[in-house]
PDB file of N, CA and C in Angstrom:
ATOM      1  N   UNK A   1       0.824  -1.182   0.000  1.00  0.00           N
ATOM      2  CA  UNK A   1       0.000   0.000   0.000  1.00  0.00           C
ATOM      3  C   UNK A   1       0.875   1.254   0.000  1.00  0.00           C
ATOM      4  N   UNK A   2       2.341   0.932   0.424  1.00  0.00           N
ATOM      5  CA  UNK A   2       2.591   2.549   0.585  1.00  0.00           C
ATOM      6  C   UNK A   2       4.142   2.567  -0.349  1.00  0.00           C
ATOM      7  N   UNK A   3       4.227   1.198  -1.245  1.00  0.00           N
ATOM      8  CA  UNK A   3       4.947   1.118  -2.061  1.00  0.00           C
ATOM      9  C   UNK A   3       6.510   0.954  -1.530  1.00  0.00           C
ATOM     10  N   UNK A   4       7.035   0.970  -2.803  1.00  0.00           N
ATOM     11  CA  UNK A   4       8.730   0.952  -2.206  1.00  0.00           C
ATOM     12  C   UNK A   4       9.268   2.336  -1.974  1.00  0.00           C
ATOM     13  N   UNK A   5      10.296   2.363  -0.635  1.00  0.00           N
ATOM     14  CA  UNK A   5      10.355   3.508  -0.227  1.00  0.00           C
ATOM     15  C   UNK A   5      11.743   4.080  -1.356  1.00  0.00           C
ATOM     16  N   UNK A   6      11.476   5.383  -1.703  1.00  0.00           N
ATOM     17  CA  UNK A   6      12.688   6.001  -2.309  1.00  0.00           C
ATOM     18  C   UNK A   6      12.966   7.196  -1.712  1.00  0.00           C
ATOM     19  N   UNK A   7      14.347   7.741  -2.143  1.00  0.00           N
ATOM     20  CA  UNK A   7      14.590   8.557  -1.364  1.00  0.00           C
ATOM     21  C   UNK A   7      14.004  10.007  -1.799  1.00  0.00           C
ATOM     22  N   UNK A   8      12.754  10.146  -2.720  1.00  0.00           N
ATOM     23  CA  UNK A   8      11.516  10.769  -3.044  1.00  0.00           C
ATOM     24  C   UNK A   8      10.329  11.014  -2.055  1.00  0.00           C
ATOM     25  N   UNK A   9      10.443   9.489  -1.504  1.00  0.00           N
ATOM     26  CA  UNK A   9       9.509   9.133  -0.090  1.00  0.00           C
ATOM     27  C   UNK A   9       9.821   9.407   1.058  1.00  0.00           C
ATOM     28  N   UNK A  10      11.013   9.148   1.128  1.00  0.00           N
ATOM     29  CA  UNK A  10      11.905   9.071   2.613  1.00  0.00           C
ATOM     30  C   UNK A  10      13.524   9.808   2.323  1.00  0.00           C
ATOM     31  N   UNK A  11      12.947  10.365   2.988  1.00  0.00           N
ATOM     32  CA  UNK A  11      15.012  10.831   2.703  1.00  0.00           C
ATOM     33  C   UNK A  11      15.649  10.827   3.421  1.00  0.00           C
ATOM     34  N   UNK A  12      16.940  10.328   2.465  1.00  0.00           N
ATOM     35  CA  UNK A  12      18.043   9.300   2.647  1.00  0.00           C
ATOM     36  C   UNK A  12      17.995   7.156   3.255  1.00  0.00           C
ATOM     37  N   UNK A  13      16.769   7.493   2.663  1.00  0.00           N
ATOM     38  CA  UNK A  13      16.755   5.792   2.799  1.00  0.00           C
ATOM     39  C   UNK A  13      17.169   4.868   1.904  1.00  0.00           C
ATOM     40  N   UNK A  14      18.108   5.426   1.097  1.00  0.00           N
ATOM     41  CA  UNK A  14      18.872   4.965   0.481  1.00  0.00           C
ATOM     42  C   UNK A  14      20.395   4.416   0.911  1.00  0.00           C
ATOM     43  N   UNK A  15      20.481   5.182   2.218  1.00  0.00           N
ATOM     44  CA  UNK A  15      21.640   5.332   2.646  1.00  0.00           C
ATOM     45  C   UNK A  15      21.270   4.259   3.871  1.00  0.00           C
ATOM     46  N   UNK A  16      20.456   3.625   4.099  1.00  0.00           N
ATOM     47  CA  UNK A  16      20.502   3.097   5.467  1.00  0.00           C
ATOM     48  C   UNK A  16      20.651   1.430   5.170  1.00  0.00           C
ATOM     49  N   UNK A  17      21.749   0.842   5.978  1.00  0.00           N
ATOM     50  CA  UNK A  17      22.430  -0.193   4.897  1.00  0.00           C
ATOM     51  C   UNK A  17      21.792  -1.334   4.724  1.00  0.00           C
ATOM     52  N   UNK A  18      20.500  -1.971   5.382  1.00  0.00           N
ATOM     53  CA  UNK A  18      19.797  -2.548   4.845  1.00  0.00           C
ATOM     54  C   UNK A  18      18.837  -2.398   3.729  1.00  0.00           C
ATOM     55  N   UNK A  19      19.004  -1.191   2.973  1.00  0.00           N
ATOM     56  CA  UNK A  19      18.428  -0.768   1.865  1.00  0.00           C
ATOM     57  C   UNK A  19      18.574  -1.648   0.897  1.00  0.00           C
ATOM     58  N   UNK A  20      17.479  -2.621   0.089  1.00  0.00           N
ATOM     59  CA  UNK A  20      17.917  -2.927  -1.158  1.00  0.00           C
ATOM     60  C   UNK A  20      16.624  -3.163  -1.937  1.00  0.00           C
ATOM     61  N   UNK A  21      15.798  -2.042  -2.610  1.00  0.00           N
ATOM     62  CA  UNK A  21      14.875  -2.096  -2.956  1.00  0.00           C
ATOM     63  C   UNK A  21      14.967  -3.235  -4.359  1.00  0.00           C
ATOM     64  N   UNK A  22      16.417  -3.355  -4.616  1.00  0.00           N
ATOM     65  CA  UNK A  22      15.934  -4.457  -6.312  1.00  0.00           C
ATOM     66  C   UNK A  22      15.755  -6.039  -5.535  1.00  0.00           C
ATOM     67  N   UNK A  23      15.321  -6.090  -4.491  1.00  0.00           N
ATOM     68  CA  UNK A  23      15.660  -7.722  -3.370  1.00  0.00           C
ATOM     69  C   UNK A  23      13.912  -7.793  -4.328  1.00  0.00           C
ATOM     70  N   UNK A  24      13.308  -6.889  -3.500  1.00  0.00           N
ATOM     71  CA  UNK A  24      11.647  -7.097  -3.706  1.00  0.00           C
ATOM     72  C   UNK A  24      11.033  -6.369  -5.104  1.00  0.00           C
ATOM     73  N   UNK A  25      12.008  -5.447  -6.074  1.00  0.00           N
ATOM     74  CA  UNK A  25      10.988  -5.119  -7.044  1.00  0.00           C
ATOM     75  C   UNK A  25      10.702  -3.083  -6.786  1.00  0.00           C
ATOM     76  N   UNK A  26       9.791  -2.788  -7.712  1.00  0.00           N
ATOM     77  CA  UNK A  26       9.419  -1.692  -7.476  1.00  0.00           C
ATOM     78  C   UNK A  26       7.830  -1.493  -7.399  1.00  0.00           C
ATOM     79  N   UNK A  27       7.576  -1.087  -5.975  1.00  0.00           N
ATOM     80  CA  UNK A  27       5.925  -1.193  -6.373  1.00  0.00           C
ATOM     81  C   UNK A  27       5.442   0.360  -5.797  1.00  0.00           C
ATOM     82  N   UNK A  28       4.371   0.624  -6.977  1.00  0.00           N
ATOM     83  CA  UNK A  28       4.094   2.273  -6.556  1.00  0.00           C
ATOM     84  C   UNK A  28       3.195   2.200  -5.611  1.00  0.00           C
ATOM     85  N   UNK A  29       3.310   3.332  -4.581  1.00  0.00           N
ATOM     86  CA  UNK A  29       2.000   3.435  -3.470  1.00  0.00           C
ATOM     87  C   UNK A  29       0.438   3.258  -4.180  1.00  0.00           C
ATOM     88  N   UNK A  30      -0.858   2.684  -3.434  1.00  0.00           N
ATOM     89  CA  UNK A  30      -1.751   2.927  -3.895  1.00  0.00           C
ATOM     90  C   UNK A  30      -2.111   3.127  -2.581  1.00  0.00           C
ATOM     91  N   UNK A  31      -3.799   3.962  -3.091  1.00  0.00           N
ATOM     92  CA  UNK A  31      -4.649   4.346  -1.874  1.00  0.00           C
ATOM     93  C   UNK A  31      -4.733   3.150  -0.954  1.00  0.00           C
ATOM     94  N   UNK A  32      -5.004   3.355   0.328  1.00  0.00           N
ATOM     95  CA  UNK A  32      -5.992   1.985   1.067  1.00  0.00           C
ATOM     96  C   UNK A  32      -7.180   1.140   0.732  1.00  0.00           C
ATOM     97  N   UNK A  33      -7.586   2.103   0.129  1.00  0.00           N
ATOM     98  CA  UNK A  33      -8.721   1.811  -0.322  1.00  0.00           C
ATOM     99  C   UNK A  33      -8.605   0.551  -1.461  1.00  0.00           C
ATOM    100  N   UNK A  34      -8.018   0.529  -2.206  1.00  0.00           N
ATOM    101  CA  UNK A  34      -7.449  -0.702  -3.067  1.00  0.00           C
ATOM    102  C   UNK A  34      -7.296  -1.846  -2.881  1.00  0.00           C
ATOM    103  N   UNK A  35      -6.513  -1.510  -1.261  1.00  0.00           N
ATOM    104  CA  UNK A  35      -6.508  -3.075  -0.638  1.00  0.00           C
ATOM    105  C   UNK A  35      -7.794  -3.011   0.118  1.00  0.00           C
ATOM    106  N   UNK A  36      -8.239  -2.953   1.275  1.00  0.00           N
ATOM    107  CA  UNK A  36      -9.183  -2.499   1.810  1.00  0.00           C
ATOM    108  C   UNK A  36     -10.386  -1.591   1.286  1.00  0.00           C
ATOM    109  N   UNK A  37     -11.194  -1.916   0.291  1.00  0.00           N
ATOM    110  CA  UNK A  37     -12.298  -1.172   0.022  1.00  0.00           C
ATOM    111  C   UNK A  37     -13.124  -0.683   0.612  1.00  0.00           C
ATOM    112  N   UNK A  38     -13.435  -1.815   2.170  1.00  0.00           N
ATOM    113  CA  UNK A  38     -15.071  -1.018   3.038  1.00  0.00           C
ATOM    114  C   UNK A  38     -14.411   0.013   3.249  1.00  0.00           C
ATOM    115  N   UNK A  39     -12.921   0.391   3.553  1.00  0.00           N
ATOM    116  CA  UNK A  39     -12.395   2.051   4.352  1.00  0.00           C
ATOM    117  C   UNK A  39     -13.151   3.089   4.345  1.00  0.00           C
ATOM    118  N   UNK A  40     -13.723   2.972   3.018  1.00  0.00           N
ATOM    119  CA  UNK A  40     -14.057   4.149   2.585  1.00  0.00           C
ATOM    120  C   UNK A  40     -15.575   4.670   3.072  1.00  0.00           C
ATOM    121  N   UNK A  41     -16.151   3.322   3.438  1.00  0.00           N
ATOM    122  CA  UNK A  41     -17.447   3.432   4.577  1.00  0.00           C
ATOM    123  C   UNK A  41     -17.192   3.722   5.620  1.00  0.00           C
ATOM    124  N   UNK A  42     -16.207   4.343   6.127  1.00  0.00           N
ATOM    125  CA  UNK A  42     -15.917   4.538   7.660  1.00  0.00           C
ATOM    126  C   UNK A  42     -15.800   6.100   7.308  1.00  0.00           C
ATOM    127  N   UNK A  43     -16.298   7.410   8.098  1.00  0.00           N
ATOM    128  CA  UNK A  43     -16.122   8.396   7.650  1.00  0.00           C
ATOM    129  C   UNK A  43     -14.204   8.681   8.059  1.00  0.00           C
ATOM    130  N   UNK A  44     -13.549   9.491   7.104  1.00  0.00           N
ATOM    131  CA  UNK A  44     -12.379   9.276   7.483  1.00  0.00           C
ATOM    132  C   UNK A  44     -10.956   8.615   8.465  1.00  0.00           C
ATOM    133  N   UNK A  45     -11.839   7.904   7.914  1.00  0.00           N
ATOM    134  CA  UNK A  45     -11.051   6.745   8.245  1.00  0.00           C
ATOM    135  C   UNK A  45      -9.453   6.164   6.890  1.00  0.00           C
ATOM    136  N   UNK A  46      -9.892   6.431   6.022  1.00  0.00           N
ATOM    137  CA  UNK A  46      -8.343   6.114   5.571  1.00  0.00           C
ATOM    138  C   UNK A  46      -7.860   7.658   5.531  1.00  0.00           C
ATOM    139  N   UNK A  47      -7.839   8.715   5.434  1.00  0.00           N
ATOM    140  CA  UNK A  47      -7.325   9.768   6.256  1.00  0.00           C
ATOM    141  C   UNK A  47      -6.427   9.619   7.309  1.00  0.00           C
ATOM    142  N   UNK A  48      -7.125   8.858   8.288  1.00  0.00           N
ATOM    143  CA  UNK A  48      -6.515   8.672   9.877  1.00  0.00           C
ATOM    144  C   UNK A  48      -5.112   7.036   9.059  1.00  0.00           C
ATOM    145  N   UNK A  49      -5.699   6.305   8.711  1.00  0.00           N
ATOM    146  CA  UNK A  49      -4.721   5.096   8.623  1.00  0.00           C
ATOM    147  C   UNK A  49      -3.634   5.307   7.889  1.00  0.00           C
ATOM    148  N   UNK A  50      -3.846   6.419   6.921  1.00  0.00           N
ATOM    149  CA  UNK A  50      -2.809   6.889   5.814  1.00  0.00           C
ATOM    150  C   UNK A  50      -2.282   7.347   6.749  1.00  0.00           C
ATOM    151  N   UNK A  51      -2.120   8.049   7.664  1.00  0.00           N
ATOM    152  CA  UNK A  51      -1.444   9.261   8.652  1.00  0.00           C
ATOM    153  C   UNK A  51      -0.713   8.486   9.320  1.00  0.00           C
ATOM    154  N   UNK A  52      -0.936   7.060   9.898  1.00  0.00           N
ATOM    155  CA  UNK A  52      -0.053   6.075  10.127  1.00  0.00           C
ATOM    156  C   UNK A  52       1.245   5.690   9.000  1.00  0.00           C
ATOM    157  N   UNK A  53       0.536   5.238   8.644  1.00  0.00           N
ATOM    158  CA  UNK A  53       1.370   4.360   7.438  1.00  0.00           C
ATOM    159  C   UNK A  53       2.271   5.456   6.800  1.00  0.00           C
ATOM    160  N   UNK A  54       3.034   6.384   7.288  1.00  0.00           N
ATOM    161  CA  UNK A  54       3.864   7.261   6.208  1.00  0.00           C
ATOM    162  C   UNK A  54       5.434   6.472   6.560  1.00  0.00           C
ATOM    163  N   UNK A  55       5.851   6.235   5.652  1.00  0.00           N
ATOM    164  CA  UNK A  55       7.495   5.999   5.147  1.00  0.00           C
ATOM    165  C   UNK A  55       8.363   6.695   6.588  1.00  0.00           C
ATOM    166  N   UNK A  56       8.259   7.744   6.168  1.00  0.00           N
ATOM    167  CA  UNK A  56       9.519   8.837   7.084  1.00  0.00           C
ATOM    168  C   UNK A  56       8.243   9.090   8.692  1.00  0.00           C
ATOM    169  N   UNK A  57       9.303   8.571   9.778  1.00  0.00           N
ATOM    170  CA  UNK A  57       8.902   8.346  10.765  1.00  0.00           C
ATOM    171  C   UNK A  57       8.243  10.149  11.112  1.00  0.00           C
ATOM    172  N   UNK A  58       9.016  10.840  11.020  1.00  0.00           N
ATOM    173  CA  UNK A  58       9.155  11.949  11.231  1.00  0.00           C
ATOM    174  C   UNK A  58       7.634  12.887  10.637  1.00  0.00           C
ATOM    175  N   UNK A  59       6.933  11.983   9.669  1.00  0.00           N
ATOM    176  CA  UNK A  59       5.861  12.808   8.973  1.00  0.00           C
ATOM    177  C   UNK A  59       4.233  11.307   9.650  1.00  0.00           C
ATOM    178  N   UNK A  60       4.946  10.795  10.748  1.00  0.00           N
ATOM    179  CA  UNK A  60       3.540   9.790  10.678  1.00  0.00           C
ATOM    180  C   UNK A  60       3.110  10.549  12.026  1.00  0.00           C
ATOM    181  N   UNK A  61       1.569  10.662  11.936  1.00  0.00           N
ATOM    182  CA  UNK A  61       0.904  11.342  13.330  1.00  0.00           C
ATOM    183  C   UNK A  61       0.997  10.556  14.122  1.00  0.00           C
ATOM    184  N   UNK A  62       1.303  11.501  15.143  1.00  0.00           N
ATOM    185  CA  UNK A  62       1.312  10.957  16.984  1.00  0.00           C
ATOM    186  C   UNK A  62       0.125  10.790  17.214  1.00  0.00           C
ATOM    187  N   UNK A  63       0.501   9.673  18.519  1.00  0.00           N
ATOM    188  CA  UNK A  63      -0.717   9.105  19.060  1.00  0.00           C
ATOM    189  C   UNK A  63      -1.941  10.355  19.557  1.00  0.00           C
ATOM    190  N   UNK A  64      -0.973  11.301  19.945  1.00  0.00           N
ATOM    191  CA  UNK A  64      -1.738  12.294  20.373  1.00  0.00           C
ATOM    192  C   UNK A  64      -2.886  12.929  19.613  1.00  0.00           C
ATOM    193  N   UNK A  65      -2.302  13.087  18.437  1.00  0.00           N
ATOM    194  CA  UNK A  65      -2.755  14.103  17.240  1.00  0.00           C
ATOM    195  C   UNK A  65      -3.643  12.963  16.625  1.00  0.00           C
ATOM    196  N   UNK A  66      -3.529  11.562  16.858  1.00  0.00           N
ATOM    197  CA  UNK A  66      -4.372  10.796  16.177  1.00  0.00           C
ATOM    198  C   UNK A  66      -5.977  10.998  16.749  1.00  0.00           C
ATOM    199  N   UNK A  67      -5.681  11.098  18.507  1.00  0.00           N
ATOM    200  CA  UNK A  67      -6.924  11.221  19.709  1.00  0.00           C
ATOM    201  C   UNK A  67      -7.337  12.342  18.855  1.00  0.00           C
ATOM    202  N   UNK A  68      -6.671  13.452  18.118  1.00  0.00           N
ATOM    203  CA  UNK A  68      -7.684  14.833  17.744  1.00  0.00           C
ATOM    204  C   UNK A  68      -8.108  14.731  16.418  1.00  0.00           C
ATOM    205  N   UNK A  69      -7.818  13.778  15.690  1.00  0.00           N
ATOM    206  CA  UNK A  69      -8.392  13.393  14.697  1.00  0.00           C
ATOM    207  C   UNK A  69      -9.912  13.560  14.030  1.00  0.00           C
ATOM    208  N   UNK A  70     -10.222  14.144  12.787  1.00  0.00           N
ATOM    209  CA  UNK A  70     -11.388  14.379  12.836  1.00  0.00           C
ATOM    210  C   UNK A  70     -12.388  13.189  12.967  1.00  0.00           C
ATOM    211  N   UNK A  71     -11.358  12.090  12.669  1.00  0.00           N
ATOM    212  CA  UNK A  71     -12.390  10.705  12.779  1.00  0.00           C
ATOM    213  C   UNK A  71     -12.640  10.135  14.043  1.00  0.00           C
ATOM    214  N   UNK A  72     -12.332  10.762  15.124  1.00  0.00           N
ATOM    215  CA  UNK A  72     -12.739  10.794  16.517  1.00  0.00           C
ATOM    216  C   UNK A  72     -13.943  12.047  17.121  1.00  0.00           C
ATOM    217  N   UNK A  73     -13.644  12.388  16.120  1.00  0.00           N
ATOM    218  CA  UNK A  73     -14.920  13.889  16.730  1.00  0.00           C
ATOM    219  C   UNK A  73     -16.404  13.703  17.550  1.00  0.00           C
ATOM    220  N   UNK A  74     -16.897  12.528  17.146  1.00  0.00           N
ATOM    221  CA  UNK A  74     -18.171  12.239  17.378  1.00  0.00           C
ATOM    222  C   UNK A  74     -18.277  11.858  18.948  1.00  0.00           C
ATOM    223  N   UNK A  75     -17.032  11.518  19.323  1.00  0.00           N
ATOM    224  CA  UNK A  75     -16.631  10.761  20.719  1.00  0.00           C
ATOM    225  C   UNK A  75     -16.928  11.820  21.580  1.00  0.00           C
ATOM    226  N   UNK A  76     -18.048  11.422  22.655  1.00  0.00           N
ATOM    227  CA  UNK A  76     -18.013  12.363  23.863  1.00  0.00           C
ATOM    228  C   UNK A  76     -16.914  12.946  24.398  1.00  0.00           C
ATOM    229  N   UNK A  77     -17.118  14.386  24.688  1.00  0.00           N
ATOM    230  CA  UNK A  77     -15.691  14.956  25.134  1.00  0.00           C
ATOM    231  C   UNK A  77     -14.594  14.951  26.834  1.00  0.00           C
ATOM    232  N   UNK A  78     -15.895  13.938  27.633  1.00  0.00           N
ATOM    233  CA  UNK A  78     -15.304  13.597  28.460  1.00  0.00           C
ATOM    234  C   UNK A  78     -15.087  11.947  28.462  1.00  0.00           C
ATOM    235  N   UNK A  79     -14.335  11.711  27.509  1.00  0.00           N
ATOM    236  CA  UNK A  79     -13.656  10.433  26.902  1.00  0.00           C
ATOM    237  C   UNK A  79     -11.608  10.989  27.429  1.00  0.00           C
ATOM    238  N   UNK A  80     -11.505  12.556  27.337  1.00  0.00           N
ATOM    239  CA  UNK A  80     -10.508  12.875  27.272  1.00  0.00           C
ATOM    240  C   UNK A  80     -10.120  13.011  28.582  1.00  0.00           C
ATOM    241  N   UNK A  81     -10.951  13.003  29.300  1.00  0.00           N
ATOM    242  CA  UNK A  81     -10.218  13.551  30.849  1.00  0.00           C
ATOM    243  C   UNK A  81     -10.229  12.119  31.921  1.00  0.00           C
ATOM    244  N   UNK A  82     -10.655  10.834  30.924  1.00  0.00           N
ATOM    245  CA  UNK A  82     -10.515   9.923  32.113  1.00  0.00           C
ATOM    246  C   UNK A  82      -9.259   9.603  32.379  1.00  0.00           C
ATOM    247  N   UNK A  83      -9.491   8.723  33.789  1.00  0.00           N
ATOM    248  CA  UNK A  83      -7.900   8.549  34.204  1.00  0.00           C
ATOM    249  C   UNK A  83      -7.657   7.381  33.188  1.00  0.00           C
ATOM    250  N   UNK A  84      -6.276   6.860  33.268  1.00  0.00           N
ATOM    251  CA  UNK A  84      -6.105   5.588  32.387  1.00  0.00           C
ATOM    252  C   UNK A  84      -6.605   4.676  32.790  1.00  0.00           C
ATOM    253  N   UNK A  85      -6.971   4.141  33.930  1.00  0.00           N
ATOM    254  CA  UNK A  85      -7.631   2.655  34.364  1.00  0.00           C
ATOM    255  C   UNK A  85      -9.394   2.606  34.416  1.00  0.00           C
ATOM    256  N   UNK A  86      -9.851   3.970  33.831  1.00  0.00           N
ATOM    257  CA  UNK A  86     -11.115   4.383  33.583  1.00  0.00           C
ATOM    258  C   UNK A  86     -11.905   3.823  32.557  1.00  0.00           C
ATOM    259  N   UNK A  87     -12.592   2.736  31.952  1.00  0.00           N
ATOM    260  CA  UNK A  87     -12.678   2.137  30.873  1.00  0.00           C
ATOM    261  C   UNK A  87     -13.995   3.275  30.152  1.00  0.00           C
ATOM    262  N   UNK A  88     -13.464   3.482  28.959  1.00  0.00           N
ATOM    263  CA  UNK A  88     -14.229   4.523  28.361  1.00  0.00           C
ATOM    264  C   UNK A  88     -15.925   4.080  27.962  1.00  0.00           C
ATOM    265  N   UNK A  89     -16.138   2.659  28.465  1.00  0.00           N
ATOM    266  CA  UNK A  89     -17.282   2.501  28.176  1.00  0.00           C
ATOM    267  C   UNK A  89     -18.022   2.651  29.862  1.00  0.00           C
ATOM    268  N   UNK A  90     -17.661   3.310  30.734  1.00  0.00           N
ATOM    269  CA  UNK A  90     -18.523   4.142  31.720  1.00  0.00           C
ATOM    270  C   UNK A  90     -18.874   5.764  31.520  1.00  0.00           C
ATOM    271  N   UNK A  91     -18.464   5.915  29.981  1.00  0.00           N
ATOM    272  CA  UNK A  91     -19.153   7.600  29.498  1.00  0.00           C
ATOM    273  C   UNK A  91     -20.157   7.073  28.863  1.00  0.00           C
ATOM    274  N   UNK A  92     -20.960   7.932  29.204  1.00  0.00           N
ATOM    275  CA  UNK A  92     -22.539   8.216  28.062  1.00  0.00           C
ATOM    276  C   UNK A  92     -22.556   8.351  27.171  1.00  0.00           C
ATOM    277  N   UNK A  93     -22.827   7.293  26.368  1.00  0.00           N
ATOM    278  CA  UNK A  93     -22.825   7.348  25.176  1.00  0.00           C
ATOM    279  C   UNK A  93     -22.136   6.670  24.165  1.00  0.00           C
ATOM    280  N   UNK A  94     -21.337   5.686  24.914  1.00  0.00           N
ATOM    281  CA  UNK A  94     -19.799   5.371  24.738  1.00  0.00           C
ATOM    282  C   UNK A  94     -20.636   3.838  24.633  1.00  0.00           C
ATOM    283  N   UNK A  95     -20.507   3.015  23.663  1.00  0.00           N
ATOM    284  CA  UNK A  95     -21.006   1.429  23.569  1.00  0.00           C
ATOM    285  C   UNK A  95     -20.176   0.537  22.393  1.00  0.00           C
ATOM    286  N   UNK A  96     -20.205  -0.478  22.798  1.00  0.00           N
ATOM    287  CA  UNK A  96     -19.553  -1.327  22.134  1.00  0.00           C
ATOM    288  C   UNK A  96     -20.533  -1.648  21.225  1.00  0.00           C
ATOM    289  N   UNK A  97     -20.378  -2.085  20.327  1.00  0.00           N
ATOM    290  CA  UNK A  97     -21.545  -2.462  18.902  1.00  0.00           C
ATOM    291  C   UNK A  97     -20.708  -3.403  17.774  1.00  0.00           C
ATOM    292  N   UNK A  98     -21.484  -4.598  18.107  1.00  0.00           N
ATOM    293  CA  UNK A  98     -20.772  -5.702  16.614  1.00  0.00           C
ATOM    294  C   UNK A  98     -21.019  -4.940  15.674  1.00  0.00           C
ATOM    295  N   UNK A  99     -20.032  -5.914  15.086  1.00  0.00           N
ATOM    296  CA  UNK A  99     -19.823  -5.096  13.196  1.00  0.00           C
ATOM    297  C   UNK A  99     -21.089  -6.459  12.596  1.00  0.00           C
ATOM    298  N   UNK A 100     -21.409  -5.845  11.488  1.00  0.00           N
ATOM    299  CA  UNK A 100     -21.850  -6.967  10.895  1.00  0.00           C
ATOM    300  C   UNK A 100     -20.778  -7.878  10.183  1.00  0.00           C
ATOM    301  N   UNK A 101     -21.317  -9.361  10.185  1.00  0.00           N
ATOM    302  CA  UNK A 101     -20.731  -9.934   9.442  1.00  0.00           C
ATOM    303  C   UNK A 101     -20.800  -9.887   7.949  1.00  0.00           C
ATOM    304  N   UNK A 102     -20.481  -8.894   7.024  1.00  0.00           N
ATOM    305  CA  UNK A 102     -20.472  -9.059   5.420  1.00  0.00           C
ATOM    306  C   UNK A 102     -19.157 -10.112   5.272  1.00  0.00           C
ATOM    307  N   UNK A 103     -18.639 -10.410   6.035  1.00  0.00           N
ATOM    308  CA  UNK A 103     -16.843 -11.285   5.497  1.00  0.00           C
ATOM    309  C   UNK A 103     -17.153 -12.396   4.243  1.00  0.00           C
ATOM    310  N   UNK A 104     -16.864 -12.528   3.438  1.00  0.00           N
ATOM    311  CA  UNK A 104     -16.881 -14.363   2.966  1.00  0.00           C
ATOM    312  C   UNK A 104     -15.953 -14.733   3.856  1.00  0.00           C
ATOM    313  N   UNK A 105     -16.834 -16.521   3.577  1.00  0.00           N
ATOM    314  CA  UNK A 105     -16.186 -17.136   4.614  1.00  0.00           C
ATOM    315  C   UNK A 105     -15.745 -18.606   3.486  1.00  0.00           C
ATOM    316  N   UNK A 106     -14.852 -19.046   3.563  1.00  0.00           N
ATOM    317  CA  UNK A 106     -14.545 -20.028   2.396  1.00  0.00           C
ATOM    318  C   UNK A 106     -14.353 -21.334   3.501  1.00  0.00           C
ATOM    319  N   UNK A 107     -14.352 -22.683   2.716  1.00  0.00           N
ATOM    320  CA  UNK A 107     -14.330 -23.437   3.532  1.00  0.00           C
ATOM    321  C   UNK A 107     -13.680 -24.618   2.918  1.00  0.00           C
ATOM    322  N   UNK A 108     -13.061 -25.156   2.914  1.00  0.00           N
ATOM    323  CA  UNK A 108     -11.471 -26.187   2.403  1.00  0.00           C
ATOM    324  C   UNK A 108     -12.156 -27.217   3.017  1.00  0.00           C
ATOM    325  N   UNK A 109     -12.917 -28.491   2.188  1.00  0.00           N
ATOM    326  CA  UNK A 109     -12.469 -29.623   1.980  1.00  0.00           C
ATOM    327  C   UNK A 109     -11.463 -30.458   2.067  1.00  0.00           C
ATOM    328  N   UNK A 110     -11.375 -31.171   3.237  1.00  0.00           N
ATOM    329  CA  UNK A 110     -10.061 -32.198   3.221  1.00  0.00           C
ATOM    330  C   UNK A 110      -9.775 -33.622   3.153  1.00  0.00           C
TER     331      UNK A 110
END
């Protein structure tokens, strides 16, 4: 998904001596969405996962900046002030909810 890194992507990762992009090939970044299609049913949500996934450590969002994320917005705002051993499902409003199952499910004959 986020392709082979060059030093276009990352700089100077060319220089770091386990570098050897001709081992695996050259493959160009594609969206998430490519591999992962539902993403795009999640409201920004590959926004937030792209923001992970960057090459150069230096350009991927902190955990912090991830919590302010617009794809957290909806989250009650006293989600932010619990202590850590506070489980966020004692805020209002705050619930756990299955996903549906759309998965295929394949099944091997043996």
């Amino acid at each position: 998904v986020i392709g082979t890194p060059t030093d276009d992507t990352w700089d100077g990762v060319s220089q770091l001596p386990n570098y050897k992009p001709q081992k695996f090939g050259h493959y160009s970044p594609q969206p998430l969405s490519a591999a992962f299609p539902r993403i795009t049913e999640i409201t920004q949500g590959e926004t937030l996962a792209q923001s992970f996934l960057q090459l150069q450590p230096r350009l991927r969002i902190s955990a912090n900046d991830a919590l302010h994320h617009i794809y957290f917005d909806e989250l009650p705002p006293k989600i932010y002030d619990l202590p850590e051993q506070v489980s966020i499902y004692t805020v209002s409003g705050c619930k756990l909810s299955p996903e549906p199952n759309n998965h295929t499910v394949i099944k091997i004959k043996q």
